[in-house]
Protein backbone atom coordinates (compact mmCIF):
# COMPACT_ATOMS: atom_id res chain seq x y z
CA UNK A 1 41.56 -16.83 -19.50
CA UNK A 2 37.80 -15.70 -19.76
CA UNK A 3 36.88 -12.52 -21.66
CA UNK A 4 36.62 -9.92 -19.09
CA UNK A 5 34.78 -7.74 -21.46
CA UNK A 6 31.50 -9.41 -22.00
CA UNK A 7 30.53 -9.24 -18.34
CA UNK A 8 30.93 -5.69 -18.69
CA UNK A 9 28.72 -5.17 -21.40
CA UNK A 10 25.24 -3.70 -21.70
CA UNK A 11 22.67 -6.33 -21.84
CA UNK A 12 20.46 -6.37 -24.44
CA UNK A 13 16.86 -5.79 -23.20
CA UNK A 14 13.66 -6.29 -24.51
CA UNK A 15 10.61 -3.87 -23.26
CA UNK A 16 7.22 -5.25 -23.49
CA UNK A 17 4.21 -2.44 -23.84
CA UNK A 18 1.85 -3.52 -21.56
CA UNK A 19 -1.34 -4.52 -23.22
CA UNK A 20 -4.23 -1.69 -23.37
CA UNK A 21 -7.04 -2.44 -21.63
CA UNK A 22 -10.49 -2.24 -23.01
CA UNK A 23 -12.30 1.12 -22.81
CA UNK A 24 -14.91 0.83 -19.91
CA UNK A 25 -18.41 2.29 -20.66
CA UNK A 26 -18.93 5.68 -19.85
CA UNK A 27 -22.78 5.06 -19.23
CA UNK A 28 -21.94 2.34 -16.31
CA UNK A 29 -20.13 4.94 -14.17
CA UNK A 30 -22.73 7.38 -14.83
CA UNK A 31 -25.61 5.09 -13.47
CA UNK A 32 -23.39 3.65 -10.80
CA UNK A 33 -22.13 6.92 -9.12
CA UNK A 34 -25.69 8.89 -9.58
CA UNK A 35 -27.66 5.42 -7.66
CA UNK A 36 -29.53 4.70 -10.65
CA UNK A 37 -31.63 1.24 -10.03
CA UNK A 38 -34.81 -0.25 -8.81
CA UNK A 39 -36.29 0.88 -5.54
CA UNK A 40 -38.33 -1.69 -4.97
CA UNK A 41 -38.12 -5.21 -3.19
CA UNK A 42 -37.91 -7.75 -5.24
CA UNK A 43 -40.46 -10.75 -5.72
CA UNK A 44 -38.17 -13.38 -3.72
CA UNK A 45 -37.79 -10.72 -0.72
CA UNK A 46 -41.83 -10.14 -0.85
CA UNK A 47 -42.32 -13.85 -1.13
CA UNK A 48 -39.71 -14.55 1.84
CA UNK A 49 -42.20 -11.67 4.06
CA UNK A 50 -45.16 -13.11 3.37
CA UNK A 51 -43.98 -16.60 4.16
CA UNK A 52 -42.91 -14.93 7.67
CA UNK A 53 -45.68 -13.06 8.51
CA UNK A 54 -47.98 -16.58 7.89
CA UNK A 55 -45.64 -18.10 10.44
CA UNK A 56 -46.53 -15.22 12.87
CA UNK A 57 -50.22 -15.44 12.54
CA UNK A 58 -51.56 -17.37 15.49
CA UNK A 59 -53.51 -20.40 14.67
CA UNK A 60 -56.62 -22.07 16.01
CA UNK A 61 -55.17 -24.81 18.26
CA UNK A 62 -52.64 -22.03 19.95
CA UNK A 63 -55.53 -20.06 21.19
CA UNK A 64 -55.51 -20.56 24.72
């Protein structure tokens, strides 16, 4: 006959402490939340207008 009493007993359990996770920088959030950045376009977006606004300039042979 099987031991009735070990499927009774408490299992032993082993608890893992989840790992910390790395402090994030202060500064980051600051500059995130208050916007901070460049306002201006940047040199591929100017590039890319100018490139477009060649394209819309009529040319010689067009002008009918």
């Amino acid at each position: 006959m099987a031991n009735k009493s070990s499927g009774t007993r408490q299992k032993l359990v082993f608890r893992i402490e989840p790992a910390q996770a790395k402090p994030r920088n202060p500064m980051a959030a600051l500059a995130k939340r208050s916007g901070a950045g460049s306002h201006r376009k940047t040199s591929a977006v100017l590039r890319q207008a100018h490139k477009q606004a060649l394209k819309k300039l009529p040319t010689d042979g067009e002008a009918d």
